[in-house]
Structures are given as C-alpha cells and as structure tokens.
Protein backbone atom coordinates (compact mmCIF):
# COMPACT_ATOMS: atom_id res chain seq x y z
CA UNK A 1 91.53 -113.21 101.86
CA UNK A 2 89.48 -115.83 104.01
CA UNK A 3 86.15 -117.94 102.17
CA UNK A 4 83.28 -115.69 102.60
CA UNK A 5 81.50 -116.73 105.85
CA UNK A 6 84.26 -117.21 107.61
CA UNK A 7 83.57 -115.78 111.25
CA UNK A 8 86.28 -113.56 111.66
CA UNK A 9 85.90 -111.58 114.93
CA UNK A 10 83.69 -113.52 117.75
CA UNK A 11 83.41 -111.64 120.46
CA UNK A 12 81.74 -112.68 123.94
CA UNK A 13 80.06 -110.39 125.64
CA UNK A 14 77.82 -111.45 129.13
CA UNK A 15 74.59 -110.03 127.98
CA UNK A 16 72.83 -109.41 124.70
CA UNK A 17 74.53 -107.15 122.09
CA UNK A 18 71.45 -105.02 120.55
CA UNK A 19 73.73 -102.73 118.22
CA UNK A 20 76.78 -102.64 116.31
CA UNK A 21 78.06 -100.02 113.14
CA UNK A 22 81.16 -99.94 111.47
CA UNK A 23 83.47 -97.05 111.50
CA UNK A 24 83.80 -95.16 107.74
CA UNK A 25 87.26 -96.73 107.12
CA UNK A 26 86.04 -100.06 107.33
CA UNK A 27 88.94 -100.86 110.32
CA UNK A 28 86.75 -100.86 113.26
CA UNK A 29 83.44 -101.95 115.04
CA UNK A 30 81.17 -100.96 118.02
CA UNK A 31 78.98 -103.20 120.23
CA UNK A 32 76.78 -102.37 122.91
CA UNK A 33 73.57 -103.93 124.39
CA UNK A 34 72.80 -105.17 127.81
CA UNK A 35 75.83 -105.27 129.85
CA UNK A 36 77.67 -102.19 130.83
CA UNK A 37 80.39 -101.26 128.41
CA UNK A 38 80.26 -100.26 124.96
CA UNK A 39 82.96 -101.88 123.31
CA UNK A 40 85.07 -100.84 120.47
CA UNK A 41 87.29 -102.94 118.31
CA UNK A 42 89.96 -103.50 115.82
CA UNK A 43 88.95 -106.24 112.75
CA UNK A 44 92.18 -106.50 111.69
CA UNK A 45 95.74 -104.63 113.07
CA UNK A 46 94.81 -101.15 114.50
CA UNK A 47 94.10 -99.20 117.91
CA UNK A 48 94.07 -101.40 121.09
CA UNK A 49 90.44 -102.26 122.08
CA UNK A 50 88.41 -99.39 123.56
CA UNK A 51 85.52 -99.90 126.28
CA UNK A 52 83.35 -96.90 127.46
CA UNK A 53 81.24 -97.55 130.39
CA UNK A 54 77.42 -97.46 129.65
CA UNK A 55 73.87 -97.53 131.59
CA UNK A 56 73.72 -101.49 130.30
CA UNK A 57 70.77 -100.88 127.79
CA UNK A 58 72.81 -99.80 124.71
CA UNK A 59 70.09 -99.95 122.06
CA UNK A 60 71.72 -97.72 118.79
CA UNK A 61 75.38 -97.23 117.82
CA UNK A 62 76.20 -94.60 115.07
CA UNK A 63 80.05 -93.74 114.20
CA UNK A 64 79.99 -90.51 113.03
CA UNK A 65 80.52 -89.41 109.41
CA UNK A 66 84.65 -88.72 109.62
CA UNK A 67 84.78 -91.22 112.20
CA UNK A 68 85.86 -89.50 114.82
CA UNK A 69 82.69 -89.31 116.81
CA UNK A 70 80.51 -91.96 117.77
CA UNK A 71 77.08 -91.59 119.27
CA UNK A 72 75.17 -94.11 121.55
CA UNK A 73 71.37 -94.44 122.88
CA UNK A 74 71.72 -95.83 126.20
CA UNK A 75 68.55 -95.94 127.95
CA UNK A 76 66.95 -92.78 128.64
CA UNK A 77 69.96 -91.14 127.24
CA UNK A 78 71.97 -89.94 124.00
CA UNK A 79 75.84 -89.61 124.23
CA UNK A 80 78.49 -88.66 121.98
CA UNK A 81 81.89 -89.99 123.06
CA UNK A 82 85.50 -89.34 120.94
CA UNK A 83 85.70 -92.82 119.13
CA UNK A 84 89.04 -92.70 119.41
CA UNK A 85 89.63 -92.07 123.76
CA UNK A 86 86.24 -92.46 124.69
CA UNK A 87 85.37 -89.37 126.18
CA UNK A 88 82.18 -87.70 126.71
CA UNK A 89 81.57 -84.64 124.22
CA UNK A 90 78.05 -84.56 125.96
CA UNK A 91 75.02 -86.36 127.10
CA UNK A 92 70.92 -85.54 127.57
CA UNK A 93 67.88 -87.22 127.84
CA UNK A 94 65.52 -86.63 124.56
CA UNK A 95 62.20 -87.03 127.50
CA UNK A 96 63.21 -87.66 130.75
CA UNK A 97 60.88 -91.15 131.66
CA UNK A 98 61.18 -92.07 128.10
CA UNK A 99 63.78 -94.84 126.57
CA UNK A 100 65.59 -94.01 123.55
CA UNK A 101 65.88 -96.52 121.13
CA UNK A 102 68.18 -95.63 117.96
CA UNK A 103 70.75 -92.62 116.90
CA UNK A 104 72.17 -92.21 113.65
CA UNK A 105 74.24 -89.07 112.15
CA UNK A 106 72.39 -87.22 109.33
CA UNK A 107 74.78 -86.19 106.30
CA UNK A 108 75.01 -82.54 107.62
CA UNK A 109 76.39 -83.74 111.00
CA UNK A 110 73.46 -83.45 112.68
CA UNK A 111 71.73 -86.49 115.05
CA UNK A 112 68.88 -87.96 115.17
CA UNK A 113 67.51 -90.06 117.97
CA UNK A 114 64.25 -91.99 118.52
CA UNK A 115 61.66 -92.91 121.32
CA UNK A 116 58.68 -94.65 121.27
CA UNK A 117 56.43 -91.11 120.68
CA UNK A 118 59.12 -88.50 120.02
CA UNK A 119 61.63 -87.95 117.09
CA UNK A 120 64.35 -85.62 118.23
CA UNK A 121 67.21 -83.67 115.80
CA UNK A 122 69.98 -82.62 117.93
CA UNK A 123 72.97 -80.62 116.86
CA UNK A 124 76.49 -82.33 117.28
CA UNK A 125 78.10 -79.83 118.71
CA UNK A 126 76.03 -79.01 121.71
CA UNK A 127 73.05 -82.14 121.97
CA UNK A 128 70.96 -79.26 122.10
CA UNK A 129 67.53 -80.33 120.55
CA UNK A 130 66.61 -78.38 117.61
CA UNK A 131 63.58 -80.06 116.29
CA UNK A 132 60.86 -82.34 118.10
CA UNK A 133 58.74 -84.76 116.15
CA UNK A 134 55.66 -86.42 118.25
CA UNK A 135 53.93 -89.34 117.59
CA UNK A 136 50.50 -89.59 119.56
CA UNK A 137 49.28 -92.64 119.61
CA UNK A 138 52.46 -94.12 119.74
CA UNK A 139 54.50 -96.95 119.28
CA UNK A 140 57.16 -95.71 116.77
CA UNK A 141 58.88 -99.04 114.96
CA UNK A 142 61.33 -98.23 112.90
CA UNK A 143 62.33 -94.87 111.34
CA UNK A 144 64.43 -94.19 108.41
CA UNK A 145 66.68 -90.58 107.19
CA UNK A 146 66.54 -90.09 103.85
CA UNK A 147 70.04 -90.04 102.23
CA UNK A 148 69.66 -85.90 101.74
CA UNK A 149 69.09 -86.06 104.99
CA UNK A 150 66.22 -83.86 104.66
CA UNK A 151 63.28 -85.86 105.51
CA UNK A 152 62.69 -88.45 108.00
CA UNK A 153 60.29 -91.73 107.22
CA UNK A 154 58.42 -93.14 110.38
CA UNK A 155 56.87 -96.45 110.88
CA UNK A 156 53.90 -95.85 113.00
CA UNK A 157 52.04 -99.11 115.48
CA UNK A 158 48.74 -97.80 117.05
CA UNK A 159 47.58 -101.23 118.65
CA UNK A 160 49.80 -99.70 121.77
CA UNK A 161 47.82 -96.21 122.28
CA UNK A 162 45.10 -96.41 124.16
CA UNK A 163 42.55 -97.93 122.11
CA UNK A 164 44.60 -100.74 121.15
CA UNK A 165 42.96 -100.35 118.27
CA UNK A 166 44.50 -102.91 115.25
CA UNK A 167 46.20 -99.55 112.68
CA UNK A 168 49.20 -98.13 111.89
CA UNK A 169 51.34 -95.90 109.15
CA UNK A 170 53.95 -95.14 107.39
CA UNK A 171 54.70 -91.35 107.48
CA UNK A 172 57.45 -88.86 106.02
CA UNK A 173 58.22 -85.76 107.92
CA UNK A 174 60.04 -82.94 106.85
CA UNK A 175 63.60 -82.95 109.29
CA UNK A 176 63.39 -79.29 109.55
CA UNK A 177 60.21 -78.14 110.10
CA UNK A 178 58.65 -81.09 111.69
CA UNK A 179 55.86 -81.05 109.31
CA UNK A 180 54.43 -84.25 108.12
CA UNK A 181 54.43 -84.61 104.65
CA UNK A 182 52.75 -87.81 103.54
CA UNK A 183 50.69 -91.03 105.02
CA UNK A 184 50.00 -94.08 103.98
CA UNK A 185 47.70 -95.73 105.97
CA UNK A 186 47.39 -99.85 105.76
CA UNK A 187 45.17 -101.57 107.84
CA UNK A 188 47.45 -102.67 110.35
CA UNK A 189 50.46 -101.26 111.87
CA UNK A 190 53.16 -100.98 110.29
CA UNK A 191 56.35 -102.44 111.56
CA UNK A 192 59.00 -101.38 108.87
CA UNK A 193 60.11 -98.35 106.69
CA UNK A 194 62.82 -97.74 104.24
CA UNK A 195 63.60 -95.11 101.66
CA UNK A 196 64.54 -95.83 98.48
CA UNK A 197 68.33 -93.71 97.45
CA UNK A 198 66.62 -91.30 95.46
CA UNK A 199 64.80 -89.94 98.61
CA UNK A 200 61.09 -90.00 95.97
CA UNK A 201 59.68 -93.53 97.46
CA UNK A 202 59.45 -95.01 100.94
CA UNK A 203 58.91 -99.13 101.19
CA UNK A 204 57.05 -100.51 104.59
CA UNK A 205 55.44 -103.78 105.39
CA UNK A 206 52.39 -104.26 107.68
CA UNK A 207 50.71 -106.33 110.13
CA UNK A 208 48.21 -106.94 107.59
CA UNK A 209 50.42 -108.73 105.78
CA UNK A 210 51.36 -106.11 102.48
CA UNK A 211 54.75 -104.40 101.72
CA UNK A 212 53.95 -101.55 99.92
CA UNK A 213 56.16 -99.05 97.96
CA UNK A 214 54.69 -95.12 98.18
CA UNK A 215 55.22 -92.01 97.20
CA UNK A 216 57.26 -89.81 99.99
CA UNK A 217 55.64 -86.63 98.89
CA UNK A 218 52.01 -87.13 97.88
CA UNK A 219 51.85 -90.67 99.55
CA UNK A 220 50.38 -92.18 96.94
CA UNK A 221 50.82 -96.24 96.44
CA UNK A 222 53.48 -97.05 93.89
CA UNK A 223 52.76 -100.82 94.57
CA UNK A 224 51.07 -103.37 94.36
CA UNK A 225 48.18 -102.23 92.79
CA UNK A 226 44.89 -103.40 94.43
CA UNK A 227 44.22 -105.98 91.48
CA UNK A 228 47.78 -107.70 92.43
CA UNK A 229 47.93 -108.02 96.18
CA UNK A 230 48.61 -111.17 96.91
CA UNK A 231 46.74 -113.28 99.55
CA UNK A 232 49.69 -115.31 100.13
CA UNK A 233 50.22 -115.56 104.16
CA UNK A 234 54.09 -114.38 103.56
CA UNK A 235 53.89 -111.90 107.36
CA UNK A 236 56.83 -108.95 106.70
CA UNK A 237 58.56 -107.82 109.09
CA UNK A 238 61.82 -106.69 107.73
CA UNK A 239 63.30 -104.45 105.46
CA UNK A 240 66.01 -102.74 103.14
CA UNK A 241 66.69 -101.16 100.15
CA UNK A 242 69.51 -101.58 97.83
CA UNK A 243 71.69 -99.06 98.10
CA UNK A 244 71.89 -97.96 94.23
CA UNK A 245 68.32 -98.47 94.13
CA UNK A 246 67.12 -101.71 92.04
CA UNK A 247 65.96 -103.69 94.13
CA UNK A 248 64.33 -104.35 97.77
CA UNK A 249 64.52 -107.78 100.57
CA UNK A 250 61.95 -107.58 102.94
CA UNK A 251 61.61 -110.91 105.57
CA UNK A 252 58.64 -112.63 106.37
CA UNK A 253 57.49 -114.44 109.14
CA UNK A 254 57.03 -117.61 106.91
CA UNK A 255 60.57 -118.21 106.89
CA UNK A 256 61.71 -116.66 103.41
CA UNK A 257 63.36 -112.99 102.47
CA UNK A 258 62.68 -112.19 99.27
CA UNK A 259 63.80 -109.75 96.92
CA UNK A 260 61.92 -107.87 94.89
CA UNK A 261 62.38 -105.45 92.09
CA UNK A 262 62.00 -101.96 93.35
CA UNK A 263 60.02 -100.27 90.83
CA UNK A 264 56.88 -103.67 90.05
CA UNK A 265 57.42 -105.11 93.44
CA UNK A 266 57.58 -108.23 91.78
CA UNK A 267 59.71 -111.21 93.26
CA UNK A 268 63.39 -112.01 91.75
CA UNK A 269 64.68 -114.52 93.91
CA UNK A 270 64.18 -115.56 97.59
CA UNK A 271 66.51 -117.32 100.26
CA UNK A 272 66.38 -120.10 101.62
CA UNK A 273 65.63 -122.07 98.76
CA UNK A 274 63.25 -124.94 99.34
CA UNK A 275 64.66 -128.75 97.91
CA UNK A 276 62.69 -129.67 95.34
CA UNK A 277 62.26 -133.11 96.11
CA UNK A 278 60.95 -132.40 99.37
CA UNK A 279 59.30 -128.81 100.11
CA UNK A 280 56.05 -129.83 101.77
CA UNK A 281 58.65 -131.39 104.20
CA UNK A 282 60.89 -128.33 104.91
CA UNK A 283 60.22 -125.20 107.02
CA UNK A 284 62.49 -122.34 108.31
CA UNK A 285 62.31 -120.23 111.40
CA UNK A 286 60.98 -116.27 110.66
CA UNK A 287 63.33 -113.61 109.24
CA UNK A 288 63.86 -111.05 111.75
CA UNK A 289 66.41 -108.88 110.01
CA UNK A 290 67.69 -108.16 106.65
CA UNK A 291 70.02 -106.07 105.30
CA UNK A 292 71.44 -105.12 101.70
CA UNK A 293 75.24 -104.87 100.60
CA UNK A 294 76.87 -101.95 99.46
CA UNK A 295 77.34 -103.24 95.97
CA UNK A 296 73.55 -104.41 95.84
CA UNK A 297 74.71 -107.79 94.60
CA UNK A 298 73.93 -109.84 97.79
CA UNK A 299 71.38 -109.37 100.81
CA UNK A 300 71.86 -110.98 104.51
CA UNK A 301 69.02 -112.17 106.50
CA UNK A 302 69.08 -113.53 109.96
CA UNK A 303 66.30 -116.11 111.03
CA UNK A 304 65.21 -117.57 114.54
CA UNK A 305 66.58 -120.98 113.30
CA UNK A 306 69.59 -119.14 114.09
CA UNK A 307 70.97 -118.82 111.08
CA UNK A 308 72.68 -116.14 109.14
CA UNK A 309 72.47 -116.24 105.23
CA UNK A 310 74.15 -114.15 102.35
CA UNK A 311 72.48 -114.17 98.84
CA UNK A 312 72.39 -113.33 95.49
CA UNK A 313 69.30 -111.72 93.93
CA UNK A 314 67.97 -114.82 92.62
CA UNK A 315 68.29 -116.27 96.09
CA UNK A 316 71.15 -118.04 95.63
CA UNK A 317 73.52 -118.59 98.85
CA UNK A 318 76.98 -117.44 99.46
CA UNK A 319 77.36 -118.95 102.63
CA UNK A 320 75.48 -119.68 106.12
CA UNK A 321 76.52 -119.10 109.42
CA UNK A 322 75.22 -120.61 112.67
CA UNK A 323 74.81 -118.30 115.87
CA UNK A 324 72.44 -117.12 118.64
CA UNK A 325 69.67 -115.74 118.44
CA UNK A 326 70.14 -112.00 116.80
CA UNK A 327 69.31 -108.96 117.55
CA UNK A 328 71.64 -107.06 114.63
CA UNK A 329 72.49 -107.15 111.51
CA UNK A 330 75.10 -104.66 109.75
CA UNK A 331 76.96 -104.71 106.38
CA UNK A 332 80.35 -102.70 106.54
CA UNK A 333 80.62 -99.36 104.58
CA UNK A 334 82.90 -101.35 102.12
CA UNK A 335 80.73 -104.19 101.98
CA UNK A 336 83.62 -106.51 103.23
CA UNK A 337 82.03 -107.23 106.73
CA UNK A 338 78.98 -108.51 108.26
CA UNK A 339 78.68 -107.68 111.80
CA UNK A 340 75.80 -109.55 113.86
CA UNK A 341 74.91 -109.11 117.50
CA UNK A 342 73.46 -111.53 119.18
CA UNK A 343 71.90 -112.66 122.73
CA UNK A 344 75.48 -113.71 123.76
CA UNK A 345 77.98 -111.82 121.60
CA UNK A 346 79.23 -110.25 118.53
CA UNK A 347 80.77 -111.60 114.97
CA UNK A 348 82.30 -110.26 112.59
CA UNK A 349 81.28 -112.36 109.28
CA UNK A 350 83.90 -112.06 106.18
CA UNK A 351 82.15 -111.83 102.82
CA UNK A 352 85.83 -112.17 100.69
CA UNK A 353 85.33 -110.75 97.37
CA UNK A 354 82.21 -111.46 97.08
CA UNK A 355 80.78 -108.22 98.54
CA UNK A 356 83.50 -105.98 97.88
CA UNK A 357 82.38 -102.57 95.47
C-alpha cells in the first residue's frame, strides 16, 4: 500500500476537469469538464480506458447506484450512458436555453439534475421528468438529496434576480410533491447546503458570514444561538457533513476549514495549522472545497494556494499535495481515494490506511 498522499493516477486532460465520482466498487473513476470527452478510468488493473464524446462543458458526473449506469450534465443536457460501453440509454434537456449544472442518482434509482432556477427528478428508465422544482429569483448554489432520498435541500442566491438585492436561503423541498417544506432565511445568500445522515438537520453558510445548522422540517435554527454568533470575519463557502453524523468542515475564505461538532457548532480542530512562533506572519489562500471521508476520521480541503490537505478532526495533517487550481474534490465510496479535478487534469490521491472503514 503506497504513503497516503501519494498521487496515484495523474491524468492530463487539455481543458479544465469540473467533475469526477467514483464507481461503487471503488475500481474506477470519471472525469469530465471542458474538453470534449468524458473519460473513464481504471485506478488500478481493470477495463481498458473508456472515453464518451461530450458537448465540452461536463459540469456533474454521477455513477449510478450498481454501477452500471453513469449519468452526466453536459451543458444544456442530461445523459445516461452504460458505464461499461458507453452508450447512450437517453438524453434531454431539463429547459431548453438553460445550463445544467449537477446530476446525482437518488437511492430509489431515480435522477436528479439542477439549473440555475429549476430542480428536475427524472426517472432512469425513460429521462422523462416527473417532478419540477422552480426557483424564482434564482441563482440556485448548491443543492443537496437527503440520504432517504426523499427530500431535496436547496441553497438559494437572490443578488442575481432582478433586484440584485443582497438575500438568500436555505430551503428543503419535498422530492415528490415539490412542496417546500422549510426556510431559513440569513441575510445574505447562501452559497452552501448539506444534510446531516439522519435527514432531521440541514447545515449552510452565508454571504453574511454565519454557518448555521436548522431544522429540515420546521426550519428552525439549531445553531448558533443569537447570543454566540461570532463576529469573527471567517467568510464560508464550503461544506460537508460527516457521513455517520458527528461532526461538520465547512471552508472559509480566510484560509482555514474547520470542523465543528455537529450538534453545538462549536470548533474541534481546524487545518492548516498556524506556527506558533510566527502566525501574524503566515496566511493561506481561501478554501474552495471540502469534503468528509467515509469513516469520518479525516476531512480534505482544497485551497487557491493550490494545495490539497487531509486532516484529522483536531486539524492535524495527513499529508499535502500540490496541484492546479481545483475545481473538484471527491472521496471514494471506500474512503481509499481522493480524486481532484483541476484546471489542467485529474489525480487520483491515495489515502493508505489511513482512510480506509
């Protein structure tokens, strides 16, 4: 087994490579951005490499739950392609005019793809639409499916609608009726949303500077209460939840991701840690993405120092990796892998036994 952060897979690529997923089994990863093929590969010994031709503006990658489907947004467009030939099942525009921006499966099979206004559950089989969600004003940031797969979180930016006016929020839909079923409402947009396992609280981070933890079903704050918000200038951006549901990272413009404990909010540890001797000296470039392991030991971040980190809860760093500027950031199912895309290419990071369940 190689040191963790030991680059194992480097793949160029001439463009930018905007998404990347692991297949179930752990064997095999997808890439697409801004060139023209979506690229499928091997990590170790397995199935020659596979390349499907694409519009050039691949911007979500989703294997599908058996991994034998694998579903792209490529411009205006959703496909599903066999993962293993590469042909078409089918393909549709959600809104003709309108660019689609992620896919992922639901546990029942189902898909669901995002715009910048429109949420749109589509059955496998067919693509046929079966539920439209609108956003008006838009611009939709991030969205997250619960792990029931029965209701959808949305991060909401209004500064883009018409009145450019400086609000946002974080909402929770039901996936089958459409109906909303909470808010929270900062006083800024919002830019991030995740739900925490047990599908009962939602965590997003604002342009006013708060992460906040809510309830998904009456939308009431969880935390921080008004008496603790901090006035620290930390600017989230970024988000995840553990997967067994202790703890949170969320990145901040101010250079740091910190993790926090999910049910207080309060911090445990943050990366990267500042030298004591020297911290009024010593700055770090904004956390753009973050991402929590399988295990819920250790958290990645990637920075615009161009650096990618793995942690420990207390902060405390596995390894870091030099690279280009990224645009993804993706643990493996088994928590072996860290897959990054970047403006020039693709890695495949191994975290050795580190990460493993």
């Amino acid at each position: 087994m190689s040191e963790p952060g030991t680059v194992t897979r480097r793949e160029s690529q001439d463009g930018t490579v905007q998404a990347i997923d692991f297949s179930p089994d752990n064997k095999r990863f997808a890439t697409g951005g801004g060139d023209t093929k979506l690229r499928i590969r091997s990590i170790g010994v397995g199935p020659p490499p596979l390349e499907v031709p694409t519009d050039g503006s691949v911007s979500g990658i989703a294997f599908s739950p058996d991994g034998t489907r694998i579903a792209v947004s490529d411009f205006e467009q959703v496909f599903l392609w066999d993962s293993a030939t590469g042909t078409a099942l089918w393909q549709g525009p959600l809104a003709p005019g309108n660019s689609v921006n992620s896919v992922r499966f639901g546990p029942d099979g189902r898909l669901i793809a995002a715009t910048d206004t429109l949420i749109a559950v589509l059955d496998q089989a067919s693509g046929e639409i079966k539920q439209r969600i609108t956003v008006d004003p838009p611009l939709i940031a991030d969205v997250d499916l619960s792990r029931d797969g029965t209701r959808i979180a949305l991060a909401v930016d209004e500064r883009h609608g018409g009145n450019h006016r400086h609000a946002g929020s974080a909402r929770v839909h039901d996936v089958a009726t459409g109906k909303e079923i909470s808010r929270l409402t900062p006083k800024d947009a919002v830019f991030a949303v995740a739900f925490s396992p047990d599908g009962l609280n939602v965590l997003c981070c604002a342009a006013d500077d708060t992460t906040r933890m809510f309830e998904a079903q009456t939308g009431k704050q969880v935390w921080p209460a008004p008496e603790d918000i901090d006035d620290r200038v930390t600017a989230p951006s970024c988000l995840a939840f553990d997967p067994k549901g202790k703890w949170t990272v969320v990145g901040g413009s101010d250079g740091f991701a910190r993790v926090l404990d999910a049910d207080t909010g309060v911090e445990r540890g943050r990366a990267p840690k500042l030298n004591p001797g020297h911290p009024e000296d010593q700055s770090f470039g904004a956390v753009t993405h973050v991402a929590f392991s399988p295990n819920g030991k250790h958290a990645a971040s990637a920075s615009i120092d161009n650096v990618v980190r793995l942690f420990n809860v207390e902060g405390k760093e596995l390894y870091t990796v030099p690279t280009d500027e990224v645009l993804a950031l993706r643990f493996s199912p088994d928590g072996r892998w860290l897959g990054v895309g970047t403006m020039n290419g693709a890695l495949v990071i191994d975290n050795g036994e580190a990460d493993q369940r």
